[in-house]
N, C-alpha and C. Protein backbone atom coordinates (compact mmCIF):
# COMPACT_ATOMS: atom_id res chain seq x y z
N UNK A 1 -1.04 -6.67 19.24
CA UNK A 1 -2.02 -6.02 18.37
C UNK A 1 -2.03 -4.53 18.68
N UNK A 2 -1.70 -3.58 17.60
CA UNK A 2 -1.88 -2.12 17.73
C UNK A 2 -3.15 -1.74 16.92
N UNK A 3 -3.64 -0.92 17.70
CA UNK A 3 -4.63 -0.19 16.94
C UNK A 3 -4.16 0.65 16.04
N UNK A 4 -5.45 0.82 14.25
CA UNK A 4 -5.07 1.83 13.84
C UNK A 4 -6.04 2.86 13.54
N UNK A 5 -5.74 3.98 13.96
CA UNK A 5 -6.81 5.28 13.44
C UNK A 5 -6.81 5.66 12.11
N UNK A 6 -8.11 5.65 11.55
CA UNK A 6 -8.62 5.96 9.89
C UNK A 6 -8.02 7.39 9.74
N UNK A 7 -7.83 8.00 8.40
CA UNK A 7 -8.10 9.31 8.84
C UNK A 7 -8.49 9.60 7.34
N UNK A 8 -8.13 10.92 7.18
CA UNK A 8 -9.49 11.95 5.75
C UNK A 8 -8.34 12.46 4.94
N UNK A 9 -8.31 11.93 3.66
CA UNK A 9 -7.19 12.16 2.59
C UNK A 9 -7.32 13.24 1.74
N UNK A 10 -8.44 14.34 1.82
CA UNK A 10 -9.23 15.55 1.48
C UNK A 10 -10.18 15.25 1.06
N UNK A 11 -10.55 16.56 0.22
CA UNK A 11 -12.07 16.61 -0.36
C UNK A 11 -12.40 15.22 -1.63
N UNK A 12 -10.84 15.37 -2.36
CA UNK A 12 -10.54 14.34 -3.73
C UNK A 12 -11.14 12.87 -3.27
N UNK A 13 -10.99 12.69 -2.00
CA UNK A 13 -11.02 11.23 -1.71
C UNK A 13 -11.60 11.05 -0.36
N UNK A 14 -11.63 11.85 0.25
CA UNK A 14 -12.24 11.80 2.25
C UNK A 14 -11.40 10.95 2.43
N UNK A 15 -12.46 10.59 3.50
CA UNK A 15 -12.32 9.71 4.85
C UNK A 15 -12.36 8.33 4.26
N UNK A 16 -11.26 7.30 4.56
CA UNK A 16 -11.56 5.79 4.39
C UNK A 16 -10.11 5.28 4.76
N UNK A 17 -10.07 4.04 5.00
CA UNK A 17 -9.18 2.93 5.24
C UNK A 17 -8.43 2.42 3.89
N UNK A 18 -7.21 2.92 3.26
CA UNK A 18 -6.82 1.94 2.39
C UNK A 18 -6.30 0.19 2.91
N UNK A 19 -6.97 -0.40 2.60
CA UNK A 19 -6.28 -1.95 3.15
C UNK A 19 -5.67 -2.35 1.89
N UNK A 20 -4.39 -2.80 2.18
CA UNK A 20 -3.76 -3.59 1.09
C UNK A 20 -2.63 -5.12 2.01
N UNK A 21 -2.24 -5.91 0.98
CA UNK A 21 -1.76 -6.86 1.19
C UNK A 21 -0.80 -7.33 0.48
N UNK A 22 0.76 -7.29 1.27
CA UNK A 22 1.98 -7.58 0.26
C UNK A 22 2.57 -9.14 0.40
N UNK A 23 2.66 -9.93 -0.59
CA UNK A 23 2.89 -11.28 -0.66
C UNK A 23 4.43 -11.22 -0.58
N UNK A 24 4.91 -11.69 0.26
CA UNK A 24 6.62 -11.42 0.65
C UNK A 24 7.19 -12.55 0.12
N UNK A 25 6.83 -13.83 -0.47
CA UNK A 25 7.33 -14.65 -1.27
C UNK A 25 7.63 -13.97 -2.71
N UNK A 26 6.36 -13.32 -2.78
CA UNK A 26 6.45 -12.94 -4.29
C UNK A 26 7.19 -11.64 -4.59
N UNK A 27 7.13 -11.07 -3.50
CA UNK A 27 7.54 -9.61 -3.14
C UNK A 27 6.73 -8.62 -3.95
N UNK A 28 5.28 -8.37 -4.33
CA UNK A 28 4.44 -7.73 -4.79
C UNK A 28 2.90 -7.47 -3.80
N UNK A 29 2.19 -6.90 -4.50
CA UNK A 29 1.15 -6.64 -3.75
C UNK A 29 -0.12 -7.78 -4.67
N UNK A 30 -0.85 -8.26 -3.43
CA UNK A 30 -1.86 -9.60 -4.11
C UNK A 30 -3.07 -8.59 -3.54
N UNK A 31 -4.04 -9.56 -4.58
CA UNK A 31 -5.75 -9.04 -3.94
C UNK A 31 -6.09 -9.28 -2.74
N UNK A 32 -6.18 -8.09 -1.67
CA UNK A 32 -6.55 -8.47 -0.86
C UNK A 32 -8.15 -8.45 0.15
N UNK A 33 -8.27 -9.16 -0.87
CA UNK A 33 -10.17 -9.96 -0.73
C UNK A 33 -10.12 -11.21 0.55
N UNK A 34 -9.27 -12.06 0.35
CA UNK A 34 -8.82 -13.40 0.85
C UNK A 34 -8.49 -13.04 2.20
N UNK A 35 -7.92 -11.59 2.96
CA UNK A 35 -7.55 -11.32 3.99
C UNK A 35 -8.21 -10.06 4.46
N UNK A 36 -9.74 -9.74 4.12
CA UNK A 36 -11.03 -9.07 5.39
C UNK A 36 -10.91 -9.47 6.46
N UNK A 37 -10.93 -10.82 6.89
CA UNK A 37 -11.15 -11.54 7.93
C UNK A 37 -10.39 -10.72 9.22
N UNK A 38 -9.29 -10.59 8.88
CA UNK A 38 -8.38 -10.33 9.97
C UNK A 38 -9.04 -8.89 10.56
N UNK A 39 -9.50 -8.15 9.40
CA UNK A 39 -9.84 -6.70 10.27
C UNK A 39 -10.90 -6.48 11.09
N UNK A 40 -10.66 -5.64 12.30
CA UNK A 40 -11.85 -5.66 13.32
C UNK A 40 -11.99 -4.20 13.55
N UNK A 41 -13.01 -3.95 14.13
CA UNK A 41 -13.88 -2.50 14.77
C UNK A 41 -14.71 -2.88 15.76
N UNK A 42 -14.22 -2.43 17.04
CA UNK A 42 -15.53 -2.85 18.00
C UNK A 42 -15.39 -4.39 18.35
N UNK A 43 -14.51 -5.18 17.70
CA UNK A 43 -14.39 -6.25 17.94
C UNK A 43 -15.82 -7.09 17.07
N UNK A 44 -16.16 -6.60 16.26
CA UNK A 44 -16.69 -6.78 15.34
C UNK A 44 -15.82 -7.16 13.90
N UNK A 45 -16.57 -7.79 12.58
CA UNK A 45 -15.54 -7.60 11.12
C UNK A 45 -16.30 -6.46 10.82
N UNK A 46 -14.73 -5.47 10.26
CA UNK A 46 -14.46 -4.09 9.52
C UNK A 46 -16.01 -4.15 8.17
N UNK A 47 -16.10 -5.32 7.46
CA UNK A 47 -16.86 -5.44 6.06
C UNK A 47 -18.08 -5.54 6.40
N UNK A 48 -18.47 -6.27 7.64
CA UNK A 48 -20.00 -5.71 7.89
C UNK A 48 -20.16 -4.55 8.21
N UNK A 49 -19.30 -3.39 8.81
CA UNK A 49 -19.86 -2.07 9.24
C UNK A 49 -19.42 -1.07 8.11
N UNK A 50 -18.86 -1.14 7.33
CA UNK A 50 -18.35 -0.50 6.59
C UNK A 50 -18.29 -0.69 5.24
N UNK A 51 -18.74 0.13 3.85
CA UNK A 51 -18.96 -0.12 2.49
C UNK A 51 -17.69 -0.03 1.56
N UNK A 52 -17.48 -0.91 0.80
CA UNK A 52 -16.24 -0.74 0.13
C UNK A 52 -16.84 0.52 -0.97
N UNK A 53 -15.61 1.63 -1.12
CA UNK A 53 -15.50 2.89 -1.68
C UNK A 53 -14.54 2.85 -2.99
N UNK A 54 -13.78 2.05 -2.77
CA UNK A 54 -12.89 1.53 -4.06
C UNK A 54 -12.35 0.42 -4.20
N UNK A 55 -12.35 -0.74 -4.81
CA UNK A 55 -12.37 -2.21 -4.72
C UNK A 55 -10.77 -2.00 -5.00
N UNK A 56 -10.05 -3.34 -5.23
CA UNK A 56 -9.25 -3.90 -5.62
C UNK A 56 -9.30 -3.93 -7.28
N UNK A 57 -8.18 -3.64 -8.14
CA UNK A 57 -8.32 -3.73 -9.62
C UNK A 57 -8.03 -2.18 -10.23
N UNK A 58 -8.16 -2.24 -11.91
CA UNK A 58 -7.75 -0.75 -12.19
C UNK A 58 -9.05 -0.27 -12.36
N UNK A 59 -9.14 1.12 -11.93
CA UNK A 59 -9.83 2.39 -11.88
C UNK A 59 -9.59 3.65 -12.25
N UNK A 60 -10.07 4.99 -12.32
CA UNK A 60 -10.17 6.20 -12.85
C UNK A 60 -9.34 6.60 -11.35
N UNK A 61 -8.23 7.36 -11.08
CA UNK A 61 -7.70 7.46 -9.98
C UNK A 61 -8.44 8.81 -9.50
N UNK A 62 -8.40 9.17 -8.53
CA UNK A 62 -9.07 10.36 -7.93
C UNK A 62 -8.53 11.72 -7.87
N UNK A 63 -7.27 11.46 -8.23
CA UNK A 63 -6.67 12.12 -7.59
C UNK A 63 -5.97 12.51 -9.12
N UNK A 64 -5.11 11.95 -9.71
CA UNK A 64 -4.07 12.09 -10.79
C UNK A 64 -4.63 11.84 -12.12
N UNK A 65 -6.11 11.01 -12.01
CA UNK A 65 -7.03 11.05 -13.14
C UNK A 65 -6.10 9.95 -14.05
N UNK A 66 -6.31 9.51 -14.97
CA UNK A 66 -6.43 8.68 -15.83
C UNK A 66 -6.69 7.01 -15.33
N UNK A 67 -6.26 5.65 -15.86
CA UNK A 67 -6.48 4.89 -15.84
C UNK A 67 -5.57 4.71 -15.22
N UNK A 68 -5.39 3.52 -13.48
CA UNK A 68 -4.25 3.30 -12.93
C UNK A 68 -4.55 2.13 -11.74
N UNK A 69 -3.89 1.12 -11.91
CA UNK A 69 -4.16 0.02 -11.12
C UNK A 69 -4.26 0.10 -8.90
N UNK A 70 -4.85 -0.33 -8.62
CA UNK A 70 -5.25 0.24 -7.35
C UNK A 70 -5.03 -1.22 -6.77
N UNK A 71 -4.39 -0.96 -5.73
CA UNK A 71 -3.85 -2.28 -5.25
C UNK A 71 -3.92 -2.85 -3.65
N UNK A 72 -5.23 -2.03 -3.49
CA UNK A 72 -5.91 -1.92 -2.17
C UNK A 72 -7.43 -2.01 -2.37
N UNK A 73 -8.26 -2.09 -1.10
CA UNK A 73 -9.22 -2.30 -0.94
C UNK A 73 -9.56 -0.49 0.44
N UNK A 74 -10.44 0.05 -0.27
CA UNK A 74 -10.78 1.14 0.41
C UNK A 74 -12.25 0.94 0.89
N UNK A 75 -12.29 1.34 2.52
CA UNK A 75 -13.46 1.08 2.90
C UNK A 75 -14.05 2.28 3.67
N UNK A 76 -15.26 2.81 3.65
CA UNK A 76 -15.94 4.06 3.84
C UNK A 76 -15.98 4.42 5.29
N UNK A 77 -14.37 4.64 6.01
CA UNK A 77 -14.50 4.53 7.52
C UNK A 77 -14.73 6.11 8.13
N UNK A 78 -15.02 6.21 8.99
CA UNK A 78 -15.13 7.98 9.23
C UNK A 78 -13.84 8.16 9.69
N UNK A 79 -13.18 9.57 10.09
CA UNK A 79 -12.17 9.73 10.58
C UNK A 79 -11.50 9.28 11.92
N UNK A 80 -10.93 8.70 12.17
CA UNK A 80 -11.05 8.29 13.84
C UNK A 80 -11.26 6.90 13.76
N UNK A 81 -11.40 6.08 12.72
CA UNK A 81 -11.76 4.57 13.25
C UNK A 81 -10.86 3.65 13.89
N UNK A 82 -10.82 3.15 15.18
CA UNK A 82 -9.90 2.14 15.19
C UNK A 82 -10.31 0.47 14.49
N UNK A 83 -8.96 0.86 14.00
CA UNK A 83 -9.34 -0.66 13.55
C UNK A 83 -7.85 -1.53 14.10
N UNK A 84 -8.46 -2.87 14.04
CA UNK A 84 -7.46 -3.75 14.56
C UNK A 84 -7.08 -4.90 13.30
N UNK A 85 -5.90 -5.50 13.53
CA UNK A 85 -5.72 -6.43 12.75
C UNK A 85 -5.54 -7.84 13.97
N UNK A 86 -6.52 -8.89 13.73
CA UNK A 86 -7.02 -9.92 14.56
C UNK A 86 -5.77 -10.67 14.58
N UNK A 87 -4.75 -11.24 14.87
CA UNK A 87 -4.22 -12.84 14.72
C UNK A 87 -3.28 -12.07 13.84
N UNK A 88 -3.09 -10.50 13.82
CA UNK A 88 -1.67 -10.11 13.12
C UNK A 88 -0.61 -9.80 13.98
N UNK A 89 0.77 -9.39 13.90
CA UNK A 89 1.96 -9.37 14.29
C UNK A 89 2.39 -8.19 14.07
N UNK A 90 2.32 -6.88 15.11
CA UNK A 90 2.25 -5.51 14.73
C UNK A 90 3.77 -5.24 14.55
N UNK A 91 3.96 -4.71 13.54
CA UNK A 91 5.25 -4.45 12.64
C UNK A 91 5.83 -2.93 13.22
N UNK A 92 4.53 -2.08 12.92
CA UNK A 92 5.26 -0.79 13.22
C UNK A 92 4.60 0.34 12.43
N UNK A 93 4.47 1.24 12.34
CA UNK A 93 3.85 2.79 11.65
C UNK A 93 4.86 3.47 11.47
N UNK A 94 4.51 3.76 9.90
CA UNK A 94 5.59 5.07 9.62
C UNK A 94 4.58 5.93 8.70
N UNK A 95 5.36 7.13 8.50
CA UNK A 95 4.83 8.05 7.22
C UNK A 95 5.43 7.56 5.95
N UNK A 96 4.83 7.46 5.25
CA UNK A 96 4.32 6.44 3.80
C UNK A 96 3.97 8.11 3.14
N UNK A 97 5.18 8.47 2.30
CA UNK A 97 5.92 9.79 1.25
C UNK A 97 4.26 9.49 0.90
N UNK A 98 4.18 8.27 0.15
CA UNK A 98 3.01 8.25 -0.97
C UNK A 98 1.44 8.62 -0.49
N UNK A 99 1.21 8.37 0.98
CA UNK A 99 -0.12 8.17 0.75
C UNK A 99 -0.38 8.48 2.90
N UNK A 100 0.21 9.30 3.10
CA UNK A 100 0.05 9.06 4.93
C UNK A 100 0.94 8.19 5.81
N UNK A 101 -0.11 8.52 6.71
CA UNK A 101 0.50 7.53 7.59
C UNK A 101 -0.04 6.17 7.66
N UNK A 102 1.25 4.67 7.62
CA UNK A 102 0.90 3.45 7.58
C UNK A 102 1.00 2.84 8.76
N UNK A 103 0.12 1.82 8.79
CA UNK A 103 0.18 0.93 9.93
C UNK A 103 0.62 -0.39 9.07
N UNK A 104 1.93 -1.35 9.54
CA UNK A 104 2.22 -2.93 8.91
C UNK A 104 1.91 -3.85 10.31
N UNK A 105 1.52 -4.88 9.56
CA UNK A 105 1.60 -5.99 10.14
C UNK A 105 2.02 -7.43 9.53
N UNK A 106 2.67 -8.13 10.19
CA UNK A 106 2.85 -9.58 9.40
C UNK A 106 1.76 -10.59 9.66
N UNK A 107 1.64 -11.86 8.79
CA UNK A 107 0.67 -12.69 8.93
C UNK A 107 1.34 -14.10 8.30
N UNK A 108 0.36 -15.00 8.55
CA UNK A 108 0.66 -16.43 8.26
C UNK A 108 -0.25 -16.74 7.13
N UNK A 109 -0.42 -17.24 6.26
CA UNK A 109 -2.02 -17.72 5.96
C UNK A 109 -1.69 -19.45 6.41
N UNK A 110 -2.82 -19.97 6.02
CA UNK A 110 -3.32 -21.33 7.05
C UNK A 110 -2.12 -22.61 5.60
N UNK A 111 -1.43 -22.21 4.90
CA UNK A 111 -0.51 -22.80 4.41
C UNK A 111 0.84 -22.55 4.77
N UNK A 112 1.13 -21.41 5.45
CA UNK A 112 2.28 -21.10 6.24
C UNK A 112 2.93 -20.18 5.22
N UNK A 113 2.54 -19.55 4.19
CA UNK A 113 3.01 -18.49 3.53
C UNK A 113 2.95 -16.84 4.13
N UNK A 114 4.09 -16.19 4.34
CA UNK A 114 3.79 -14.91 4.87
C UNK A 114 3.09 -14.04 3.76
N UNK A 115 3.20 -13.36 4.73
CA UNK A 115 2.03 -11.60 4.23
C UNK A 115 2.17 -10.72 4.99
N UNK A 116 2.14 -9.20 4.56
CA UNK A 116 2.32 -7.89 5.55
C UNK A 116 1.11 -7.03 4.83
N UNK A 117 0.22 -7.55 6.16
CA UNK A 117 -1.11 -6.29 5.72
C UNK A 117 -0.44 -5.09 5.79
N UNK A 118 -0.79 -3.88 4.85
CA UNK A 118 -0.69 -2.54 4.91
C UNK A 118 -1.99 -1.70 5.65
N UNK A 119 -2.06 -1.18 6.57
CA UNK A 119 -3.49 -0.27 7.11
C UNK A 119 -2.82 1.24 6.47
N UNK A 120 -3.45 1.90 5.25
CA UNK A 120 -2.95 3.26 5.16
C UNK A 120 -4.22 4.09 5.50
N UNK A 121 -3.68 5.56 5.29
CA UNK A 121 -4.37 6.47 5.48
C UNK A 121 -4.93 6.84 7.08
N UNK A 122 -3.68 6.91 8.14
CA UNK A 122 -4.06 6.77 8.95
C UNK A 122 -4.35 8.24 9.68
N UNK A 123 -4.50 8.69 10.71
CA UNK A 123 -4.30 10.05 11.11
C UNK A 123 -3.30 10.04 12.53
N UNK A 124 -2.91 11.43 12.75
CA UNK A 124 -2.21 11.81 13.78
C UNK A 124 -2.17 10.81 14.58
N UNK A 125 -3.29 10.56 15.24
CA UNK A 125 -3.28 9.63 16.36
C UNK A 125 -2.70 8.38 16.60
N UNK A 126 -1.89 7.73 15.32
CA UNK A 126 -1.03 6.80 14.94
C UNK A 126 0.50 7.20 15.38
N UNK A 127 1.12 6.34 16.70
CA UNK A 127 2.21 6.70 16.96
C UNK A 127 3.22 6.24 16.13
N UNK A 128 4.22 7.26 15.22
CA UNK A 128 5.39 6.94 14.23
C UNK A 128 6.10 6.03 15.07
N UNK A 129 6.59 4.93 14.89
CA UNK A 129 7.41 3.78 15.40
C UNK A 129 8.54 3.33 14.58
N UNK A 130 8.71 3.50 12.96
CA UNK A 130 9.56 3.31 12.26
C UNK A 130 9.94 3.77 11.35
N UNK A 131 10.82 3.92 10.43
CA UNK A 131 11.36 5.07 9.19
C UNK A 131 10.29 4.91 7.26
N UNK A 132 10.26 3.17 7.59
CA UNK A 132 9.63 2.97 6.50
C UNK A 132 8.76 1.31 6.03
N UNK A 133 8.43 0.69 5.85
CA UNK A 133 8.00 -0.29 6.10
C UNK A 133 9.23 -1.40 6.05
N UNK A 134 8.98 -2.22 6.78
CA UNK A 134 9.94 -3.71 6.42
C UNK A 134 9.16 -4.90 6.25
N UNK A 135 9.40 -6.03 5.62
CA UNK A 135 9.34 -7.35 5.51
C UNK A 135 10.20 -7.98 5.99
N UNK A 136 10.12 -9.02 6.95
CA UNK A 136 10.75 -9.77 7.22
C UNK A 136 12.12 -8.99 8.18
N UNK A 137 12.21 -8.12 8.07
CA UNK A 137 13.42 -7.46 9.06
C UNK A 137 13.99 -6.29 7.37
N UNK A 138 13.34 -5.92 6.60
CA UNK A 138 14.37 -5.58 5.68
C UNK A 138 13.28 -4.83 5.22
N UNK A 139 13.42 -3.60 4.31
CA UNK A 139 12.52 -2.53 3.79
C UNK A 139 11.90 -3.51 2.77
N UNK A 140 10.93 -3.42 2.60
CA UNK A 140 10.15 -4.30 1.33
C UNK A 140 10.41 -3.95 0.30
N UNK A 141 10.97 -2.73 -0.48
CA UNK A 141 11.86 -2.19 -1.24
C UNK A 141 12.79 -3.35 -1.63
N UNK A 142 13.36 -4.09 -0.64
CA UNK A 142 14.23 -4.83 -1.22
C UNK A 142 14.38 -6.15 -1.32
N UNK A 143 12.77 -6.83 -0.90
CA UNK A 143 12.17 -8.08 -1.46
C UNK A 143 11.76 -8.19 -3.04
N UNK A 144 11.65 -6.77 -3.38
CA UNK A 144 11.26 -6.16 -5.05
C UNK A 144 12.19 -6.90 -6.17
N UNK A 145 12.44 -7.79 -6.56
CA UNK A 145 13.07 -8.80 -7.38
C UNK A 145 13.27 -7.78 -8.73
N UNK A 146 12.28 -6.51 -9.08
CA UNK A 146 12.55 -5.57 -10.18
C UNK A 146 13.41 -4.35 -9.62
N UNK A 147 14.19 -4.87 -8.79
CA UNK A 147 14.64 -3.03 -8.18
C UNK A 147 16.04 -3.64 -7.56
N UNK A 148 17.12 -2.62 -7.72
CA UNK A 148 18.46 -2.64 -7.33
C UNK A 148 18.68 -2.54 -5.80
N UNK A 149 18.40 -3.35 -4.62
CA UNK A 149 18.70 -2.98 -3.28
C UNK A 149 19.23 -1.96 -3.08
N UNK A 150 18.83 -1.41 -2.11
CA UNK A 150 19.62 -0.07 -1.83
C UNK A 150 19.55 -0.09 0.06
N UNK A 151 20.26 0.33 0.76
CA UNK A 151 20.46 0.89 2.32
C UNK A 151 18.72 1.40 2.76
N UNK A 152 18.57 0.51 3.81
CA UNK A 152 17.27 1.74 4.38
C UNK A 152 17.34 3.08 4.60
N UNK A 153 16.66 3.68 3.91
CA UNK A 153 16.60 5.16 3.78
C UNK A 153 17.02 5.76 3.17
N UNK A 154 17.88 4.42 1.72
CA UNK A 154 18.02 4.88 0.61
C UNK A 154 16.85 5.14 -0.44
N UNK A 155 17.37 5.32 -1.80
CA UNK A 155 16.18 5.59 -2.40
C UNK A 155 16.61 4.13 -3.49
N UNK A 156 15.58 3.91 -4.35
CA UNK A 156 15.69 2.56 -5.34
C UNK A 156 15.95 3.31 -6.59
N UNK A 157 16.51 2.34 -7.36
CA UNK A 157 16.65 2.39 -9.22
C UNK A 157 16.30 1.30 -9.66
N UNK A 158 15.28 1.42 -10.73
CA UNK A 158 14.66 0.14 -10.80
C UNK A 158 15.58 -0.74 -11.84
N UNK A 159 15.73 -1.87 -12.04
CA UNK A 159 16.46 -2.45 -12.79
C UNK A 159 16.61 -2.48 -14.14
N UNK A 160 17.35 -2.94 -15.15
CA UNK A 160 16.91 -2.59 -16.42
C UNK A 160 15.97 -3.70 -16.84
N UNK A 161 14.58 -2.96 -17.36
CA UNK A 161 13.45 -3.73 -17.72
C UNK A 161 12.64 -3.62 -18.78
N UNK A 162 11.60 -3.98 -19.51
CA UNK A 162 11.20 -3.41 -20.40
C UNK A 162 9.55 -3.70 -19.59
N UNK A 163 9.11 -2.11 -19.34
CA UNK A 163 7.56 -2.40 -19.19
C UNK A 163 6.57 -2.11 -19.74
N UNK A 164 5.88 -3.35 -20.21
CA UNK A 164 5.19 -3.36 -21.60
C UNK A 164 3.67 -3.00 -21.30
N UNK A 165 3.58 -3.03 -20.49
CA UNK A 165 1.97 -3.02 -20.03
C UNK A 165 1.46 -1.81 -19.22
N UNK A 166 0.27 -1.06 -18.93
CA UNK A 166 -0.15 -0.11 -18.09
C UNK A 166 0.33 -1.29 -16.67
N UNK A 167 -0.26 -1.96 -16.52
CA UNK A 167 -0.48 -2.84 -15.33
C UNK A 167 1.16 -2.86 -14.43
N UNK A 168 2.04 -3.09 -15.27
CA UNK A 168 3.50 -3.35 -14.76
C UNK A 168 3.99 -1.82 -14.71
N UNK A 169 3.31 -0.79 -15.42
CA UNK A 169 4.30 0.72 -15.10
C UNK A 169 3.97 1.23 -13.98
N UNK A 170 2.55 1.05 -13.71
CA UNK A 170 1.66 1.24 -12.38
C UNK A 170 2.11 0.58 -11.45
N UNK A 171 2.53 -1.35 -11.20
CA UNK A 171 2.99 -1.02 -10.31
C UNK A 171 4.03 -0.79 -9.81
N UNK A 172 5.07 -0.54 -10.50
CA UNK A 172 6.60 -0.14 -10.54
C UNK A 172 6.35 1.35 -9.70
N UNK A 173 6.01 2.29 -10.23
CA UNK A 173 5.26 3.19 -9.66
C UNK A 173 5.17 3.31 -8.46
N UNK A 174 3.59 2.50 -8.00
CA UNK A 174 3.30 2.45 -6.59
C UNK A 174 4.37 1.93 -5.69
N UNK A 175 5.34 0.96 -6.28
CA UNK A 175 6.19 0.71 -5.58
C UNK A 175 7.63 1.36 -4.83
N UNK A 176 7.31 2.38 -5.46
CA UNK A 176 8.71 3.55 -5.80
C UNK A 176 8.01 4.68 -4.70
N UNK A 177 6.43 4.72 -4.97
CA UNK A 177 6.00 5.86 -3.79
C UNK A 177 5.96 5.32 -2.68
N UNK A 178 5.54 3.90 -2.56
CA UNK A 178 5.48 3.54 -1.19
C UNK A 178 7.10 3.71 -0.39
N UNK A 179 8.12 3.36 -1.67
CA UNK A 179 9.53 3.41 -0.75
C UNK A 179 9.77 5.05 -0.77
N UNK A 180 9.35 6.00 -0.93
CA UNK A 180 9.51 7.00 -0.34
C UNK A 180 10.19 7.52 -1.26
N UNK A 181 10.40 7.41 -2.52
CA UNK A 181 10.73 7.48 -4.08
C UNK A 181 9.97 8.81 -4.99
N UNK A 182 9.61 9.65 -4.42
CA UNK A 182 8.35 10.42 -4.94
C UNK A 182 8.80 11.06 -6.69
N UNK A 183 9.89 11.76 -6.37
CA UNK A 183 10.41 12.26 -7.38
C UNK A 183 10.76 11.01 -8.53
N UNK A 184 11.42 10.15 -7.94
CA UNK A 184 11.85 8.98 -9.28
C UNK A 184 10.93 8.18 -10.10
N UNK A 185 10.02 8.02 -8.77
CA UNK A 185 8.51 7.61 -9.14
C UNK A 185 7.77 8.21 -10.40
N UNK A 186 7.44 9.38 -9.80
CA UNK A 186 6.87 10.53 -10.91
C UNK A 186 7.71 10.58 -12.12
N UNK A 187 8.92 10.74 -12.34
CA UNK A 187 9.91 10.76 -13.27
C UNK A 187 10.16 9.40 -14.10
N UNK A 188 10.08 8.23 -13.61
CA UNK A 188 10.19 7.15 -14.11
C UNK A 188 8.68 6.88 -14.95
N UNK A 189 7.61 7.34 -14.35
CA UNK A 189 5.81 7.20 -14.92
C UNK A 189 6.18 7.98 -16.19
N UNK A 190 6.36 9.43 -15.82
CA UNK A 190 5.89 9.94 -17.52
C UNK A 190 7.21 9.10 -18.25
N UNK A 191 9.02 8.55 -18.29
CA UNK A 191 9.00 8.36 -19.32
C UNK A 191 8.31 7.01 -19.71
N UNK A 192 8.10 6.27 -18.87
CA UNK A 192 7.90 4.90 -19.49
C UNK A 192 6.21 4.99 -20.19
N UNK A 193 5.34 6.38 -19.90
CA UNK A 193 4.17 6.37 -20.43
C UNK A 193 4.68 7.07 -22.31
N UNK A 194 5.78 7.65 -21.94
CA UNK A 194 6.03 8.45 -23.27
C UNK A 194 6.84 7.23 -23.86
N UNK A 195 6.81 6.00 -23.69
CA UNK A 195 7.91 5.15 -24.78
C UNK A 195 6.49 4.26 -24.63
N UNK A 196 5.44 4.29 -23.94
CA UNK A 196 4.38 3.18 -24.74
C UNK A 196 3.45 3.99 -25.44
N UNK A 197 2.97 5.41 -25.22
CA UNK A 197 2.22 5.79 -25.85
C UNK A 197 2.74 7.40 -26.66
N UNK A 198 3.83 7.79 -26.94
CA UNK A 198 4.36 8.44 -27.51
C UNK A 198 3.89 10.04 -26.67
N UNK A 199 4.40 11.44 -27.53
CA UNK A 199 4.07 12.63 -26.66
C UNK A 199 2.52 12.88 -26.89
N UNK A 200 1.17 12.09 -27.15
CA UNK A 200 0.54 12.75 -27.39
C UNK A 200 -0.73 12.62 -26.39
C-alpha cells in the first residue's frame, strides 16, 4: 500500500482528489461509486470526511467549458491529503500529460474481475515510479479495443470508427489524454465535433 498526496489543480478547479476506476475486462472507465470503500484517510473512509465536488456522469467542464462526460468521482480534499487505497495492489505513479500526477492501483472485486483504481491530481510529494500507467503489465492504452496498439511511450491512432455520440467522442478523448496523446487528443475532439455538429 502507497500513500497518495491530494494536490490543487488552480483557481478553475482547487484542491480535490480525482478518483476514477478502469474495468480491464472491458478496457474502459466504469462508475466508480461501487469502489469508495477501498479509500482511506487517517485510516478512516475518504466519503465520510470529505464532500463529493464533482460526481461521476456528464457535466459543464471547468476548465474547457461546454458539455463533457467526467469519468471520475472528485472529492473536496485539501492539499496534502494522504490517502490510501485499502486491500489495493500499488501499481506505481506517473505524470498523467492530462491531468497531474497519478497514483494506480490494481484490485479484485469479490467476483474475481480486475480493476485499476486511478488516484489523480496528486502533488509533488508523490514519488514518480513509472512512465505511464499499465494494466495488467501493459499501458492501458492498449487494453483500448478502439485504438491501434502502439510501443510504451508511443503515442495511439485511434481506429477507424464512426463516433456518433457526445458520450463516445469524450471518451475517446479522455482516453488519448490520459495516454499522454495531448495534441492528437485535442486534434481528433474538434474534428469529430465538426462532423457531428458542423462549423457553427
Amino acid at each position: 500500500m502507497a500513500t497518495f498526496y491530494t494536490g490543487n489543480t488552480g483557481a478553475s478547479t482547487g484542491p480535490h482528489l480525482d478518483f476514477r476506476v478502469w474495468d480491464v475486462n472491458k478496457g474502459g472507465y466504469t462508475d466508480p461509486s461501487a469502489f469508495t470503500s477501498y479509500l482511506t484517510v487517517g485510516g478512516k473512509s475518504l466519503t465520510d470526511q470529505f464532500d463529493v465536488t464533482s460526481p461521476y456522469g456528464m457535466r459543464d467542464h471547468p476548465v474547457s467549458g461546454g458539455r463533457k462526460m467526467h469519468y471520475g468521482i472528485d472529492y473536496g480534499t485539501p492539499e496534502g491529503t494522504a490517502v490510501n487505497v485499502t486491500g489495493g495492489n500499488y501499481l506505481g505513479t506517473f505524470n498523467d500529460k492530462g491531468g497531474g500526477i497519478t497514483s494506480q492501483y490494481a484490485i479484485t472485486d469479490a467476483d474475481g474481475n480486475p480493476f485499476e483504481i486511478l488516484l489523480m491530481h496528486g502533488n509533488k510529494n508523490n514519488k514518480i515510479t513509472m512512465d505511464s500507467a499499465n494494466t495488467s503489465g501493459k499501458p492501458i492504452i492498449q487494453n483500448n479495443t478502439d485504438s491501434t496498439p502502439k510501443p510504451e511511450g508511443g503515442t495511439s491512432t485511434p481506429a477507424p470508427k464512426e463516433f456518433n455520440t457526445p458520450e463516445a467522442i469524450n471518451a475517446e478523448y479522455d482516453r488519448m489524454r490520459m495516454a499522454g496523446d495531448i495534441g492528437d487528443a485535442e486534434k481528433f475532439g474538434m474534428e469529430q465535433w465538426k462532423k457531428m455538429y458542423g462549423n457553427r
